[in-house]
C-alpha atoms as a PDB file:
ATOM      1  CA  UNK A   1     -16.812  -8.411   3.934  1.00  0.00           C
ATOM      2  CA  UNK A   2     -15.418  -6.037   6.677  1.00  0.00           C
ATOM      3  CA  UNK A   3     -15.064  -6.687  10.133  1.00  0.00           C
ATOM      4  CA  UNK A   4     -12.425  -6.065  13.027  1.00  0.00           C
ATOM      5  CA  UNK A   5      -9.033  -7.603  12.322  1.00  0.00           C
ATOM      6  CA  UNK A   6      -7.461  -5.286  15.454  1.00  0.00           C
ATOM      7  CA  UNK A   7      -4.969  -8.556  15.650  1.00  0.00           C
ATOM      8  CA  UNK A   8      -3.455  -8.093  12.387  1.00  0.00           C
ATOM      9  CA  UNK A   9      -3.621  -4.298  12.841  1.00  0.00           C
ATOM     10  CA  UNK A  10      -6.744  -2.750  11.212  1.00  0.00           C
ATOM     11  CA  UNK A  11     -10.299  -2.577  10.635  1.00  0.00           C
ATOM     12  CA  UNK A  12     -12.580  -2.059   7.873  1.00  0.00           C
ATOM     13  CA  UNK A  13     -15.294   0.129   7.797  1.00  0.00           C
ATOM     14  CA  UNK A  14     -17.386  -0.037   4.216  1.00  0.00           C
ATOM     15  CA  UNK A  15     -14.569   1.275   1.797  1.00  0.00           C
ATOM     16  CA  UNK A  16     -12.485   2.933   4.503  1.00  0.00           C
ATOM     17  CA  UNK A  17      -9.490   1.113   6.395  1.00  0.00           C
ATOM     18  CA  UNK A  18      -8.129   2.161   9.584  1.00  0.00           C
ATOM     19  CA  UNK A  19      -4.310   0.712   9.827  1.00  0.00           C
ATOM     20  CA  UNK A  20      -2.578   0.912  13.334  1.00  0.00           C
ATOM     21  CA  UNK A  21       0.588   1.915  12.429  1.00  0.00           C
ATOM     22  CA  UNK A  22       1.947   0.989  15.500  1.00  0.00           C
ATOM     23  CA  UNK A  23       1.099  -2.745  15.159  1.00  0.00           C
ATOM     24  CA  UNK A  24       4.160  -4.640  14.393  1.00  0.00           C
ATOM     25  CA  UNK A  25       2.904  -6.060  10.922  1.00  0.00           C
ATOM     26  CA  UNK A  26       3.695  -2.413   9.609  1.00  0.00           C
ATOM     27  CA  UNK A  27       6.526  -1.720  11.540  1.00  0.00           C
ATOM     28  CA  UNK A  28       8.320  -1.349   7.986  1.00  0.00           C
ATOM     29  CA  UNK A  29       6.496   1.677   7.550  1.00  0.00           C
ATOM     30  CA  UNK A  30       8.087   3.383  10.233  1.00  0.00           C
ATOM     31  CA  UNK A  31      10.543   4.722   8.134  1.00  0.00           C
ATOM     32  CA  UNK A  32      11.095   6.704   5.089  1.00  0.00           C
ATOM     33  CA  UNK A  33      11.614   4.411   1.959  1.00  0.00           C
ATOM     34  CA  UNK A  34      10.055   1.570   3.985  1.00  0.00           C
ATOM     35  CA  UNK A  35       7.212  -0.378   2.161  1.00  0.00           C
ATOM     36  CA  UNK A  36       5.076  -3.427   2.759  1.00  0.00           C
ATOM     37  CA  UNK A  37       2.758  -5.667   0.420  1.00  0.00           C
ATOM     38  CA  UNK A  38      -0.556  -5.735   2.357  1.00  0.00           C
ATOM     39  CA  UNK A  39      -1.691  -9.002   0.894  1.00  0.00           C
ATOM     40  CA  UNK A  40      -0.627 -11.497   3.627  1.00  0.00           C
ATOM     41  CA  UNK A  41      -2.633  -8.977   5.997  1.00  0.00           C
ATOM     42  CA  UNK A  42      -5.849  -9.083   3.814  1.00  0.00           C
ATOM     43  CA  UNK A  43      -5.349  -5.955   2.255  1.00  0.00           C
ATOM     44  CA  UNK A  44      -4.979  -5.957  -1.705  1.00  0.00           C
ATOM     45  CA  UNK A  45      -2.517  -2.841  -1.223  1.00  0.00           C
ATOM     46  CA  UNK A  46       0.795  -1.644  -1.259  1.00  0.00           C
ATOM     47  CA  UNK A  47       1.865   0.575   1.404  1.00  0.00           C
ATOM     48  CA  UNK A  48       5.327   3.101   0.738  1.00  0.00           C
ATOM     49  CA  UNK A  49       6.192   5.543   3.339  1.00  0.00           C
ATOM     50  CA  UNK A  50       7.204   8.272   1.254  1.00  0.00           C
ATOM     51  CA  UNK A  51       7.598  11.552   3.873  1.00  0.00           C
ATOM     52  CA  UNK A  52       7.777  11.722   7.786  1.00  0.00           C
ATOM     53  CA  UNK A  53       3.807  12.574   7.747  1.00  0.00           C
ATOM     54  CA  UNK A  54       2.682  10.396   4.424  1.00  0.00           C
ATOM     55  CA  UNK A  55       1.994   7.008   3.281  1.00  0.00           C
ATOM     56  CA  UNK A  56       1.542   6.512  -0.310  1.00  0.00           C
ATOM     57  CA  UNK A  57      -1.339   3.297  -0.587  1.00  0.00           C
ATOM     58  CA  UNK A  58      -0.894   2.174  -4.078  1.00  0.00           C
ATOM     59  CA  UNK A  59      -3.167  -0.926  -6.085  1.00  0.00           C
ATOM     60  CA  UNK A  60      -1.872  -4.520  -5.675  1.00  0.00           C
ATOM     61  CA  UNK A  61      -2.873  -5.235  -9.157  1.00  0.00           C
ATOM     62  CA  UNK A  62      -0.599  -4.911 -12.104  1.00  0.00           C
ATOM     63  CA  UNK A  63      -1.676  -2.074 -14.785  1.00  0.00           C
ATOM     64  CA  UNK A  64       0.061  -4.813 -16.717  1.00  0.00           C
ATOM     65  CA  UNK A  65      -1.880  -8.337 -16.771  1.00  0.00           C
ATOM     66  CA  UNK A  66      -3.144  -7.876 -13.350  1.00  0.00           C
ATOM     67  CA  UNK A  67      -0.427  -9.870 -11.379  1.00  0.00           C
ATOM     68  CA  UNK A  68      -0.514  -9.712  -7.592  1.00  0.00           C
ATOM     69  CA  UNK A  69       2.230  -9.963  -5.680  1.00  0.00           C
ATOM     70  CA  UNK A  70       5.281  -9.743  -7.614  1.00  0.00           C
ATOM     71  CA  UNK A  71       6.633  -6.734  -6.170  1.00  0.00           C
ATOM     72  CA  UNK A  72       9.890  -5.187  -5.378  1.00  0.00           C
ATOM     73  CA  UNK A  73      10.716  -1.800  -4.680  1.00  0.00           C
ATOM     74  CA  UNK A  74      13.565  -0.176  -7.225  1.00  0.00           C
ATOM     75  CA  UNK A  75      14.452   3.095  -6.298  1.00  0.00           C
ATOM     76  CA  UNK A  76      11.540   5.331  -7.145  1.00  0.00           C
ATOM     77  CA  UNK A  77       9.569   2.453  -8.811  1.00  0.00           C
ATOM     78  CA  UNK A  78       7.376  -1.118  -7.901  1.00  0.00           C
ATOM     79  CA  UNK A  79       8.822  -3.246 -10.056  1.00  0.00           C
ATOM     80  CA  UNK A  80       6.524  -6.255 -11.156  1.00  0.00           C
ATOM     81  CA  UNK A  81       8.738  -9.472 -11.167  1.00  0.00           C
ATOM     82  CA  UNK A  82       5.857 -11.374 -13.787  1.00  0.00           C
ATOM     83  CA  UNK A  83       7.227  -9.454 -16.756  1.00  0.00           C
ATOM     84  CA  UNK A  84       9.557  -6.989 -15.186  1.00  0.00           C
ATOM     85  CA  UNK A  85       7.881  -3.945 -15.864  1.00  0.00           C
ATOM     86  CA  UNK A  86       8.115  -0.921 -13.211  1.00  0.00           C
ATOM     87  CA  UNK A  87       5.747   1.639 -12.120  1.00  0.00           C
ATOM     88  CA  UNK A  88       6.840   5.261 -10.392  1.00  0.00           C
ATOM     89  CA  UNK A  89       6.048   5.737  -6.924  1.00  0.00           C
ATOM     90  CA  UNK A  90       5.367   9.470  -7.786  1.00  0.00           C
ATOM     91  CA  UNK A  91       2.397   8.849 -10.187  1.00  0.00           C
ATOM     92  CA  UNK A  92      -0.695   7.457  -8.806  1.00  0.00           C
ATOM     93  CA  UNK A  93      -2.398   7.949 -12.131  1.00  0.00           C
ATOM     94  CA  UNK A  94      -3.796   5.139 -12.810  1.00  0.00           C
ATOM     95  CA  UNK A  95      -2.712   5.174 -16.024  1.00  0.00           C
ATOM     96  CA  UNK A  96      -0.949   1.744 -17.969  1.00  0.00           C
ATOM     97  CA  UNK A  97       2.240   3.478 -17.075  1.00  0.00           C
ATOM     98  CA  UNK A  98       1.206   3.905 -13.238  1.00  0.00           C
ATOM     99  CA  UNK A  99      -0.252   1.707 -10.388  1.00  0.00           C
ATOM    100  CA  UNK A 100      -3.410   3.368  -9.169  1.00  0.00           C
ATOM    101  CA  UNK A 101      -3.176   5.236  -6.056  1.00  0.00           C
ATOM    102  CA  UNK A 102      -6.035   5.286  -2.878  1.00  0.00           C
ATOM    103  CA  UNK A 103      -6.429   8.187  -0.865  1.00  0.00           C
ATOM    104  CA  UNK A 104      -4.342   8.020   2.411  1.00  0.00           C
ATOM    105  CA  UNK A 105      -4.173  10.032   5.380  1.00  0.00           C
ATOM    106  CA  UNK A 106      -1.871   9.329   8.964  1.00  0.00           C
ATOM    107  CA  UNK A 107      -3.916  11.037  11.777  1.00  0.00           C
ATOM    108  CA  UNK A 108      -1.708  10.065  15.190  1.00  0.00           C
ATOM    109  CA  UNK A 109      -0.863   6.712  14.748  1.00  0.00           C
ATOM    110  CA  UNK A 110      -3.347   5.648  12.390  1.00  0.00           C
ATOM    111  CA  UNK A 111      -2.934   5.564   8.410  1.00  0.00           C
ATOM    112  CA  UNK A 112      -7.072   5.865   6.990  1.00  0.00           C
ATOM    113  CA  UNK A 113      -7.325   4.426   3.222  1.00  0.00           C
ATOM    114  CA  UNK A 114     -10.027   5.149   1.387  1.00  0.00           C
ATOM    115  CA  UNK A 115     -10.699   2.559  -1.406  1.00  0.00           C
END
């Protein structure tokens, strides 16, 4: 897989994804609280602005039963619509309690994941 998607607003390199923040598909992220479900971009991620200068990327799979997809944002928590369970935004643990978290860094207008 890989390959330049500059149309949809990023490009994969390996494990690494370079998202152009200031392509319109994540204009949600332009603000705190804002948050988008990657998935209909071809990225299995969530994306939650959390601070002027960071982007929390957070697993699309549910600690749960897996579920994709599902999602709603409730307060300080992804909430999984399959069986209603939520997960904090604060705790990237991984844990059955949390969604896993990916490393994420902005640098200009770019957000780099690392998978």
């Amino acid at each position: 897989s890989g390959g330049n998607n500059d149309e949809i607003g990023f490009v994969q390199d390996g494990n690494v994804y370079t998202i152009d923040l200031s392509n319109s598909n994540f204009s949600s992220l332009d603000s705190v609280g804002g948050w988008i479900n990657g998935h209909s971009l071809g990225l299995q991620m969530l994306f939650l602005r959390v601070s002027d200068d960071t982007i929390n990327a957070y697993s699309n799979s549910c600690p749960h039963q897996g579920s994709r997809n599902l999602w709603e944002l409730n307060g300080n928590s992804f909430r999984c619509n399959n069986h209603g369970i939520s997960y904090s935004t604060s705790d990237c643990s991984g844990g059955s309690g949390a969604l896993s978290c990916y490393t994420s860094l902005i640098e200009g207008s770019s957000l780099i994941v690392t998978t």
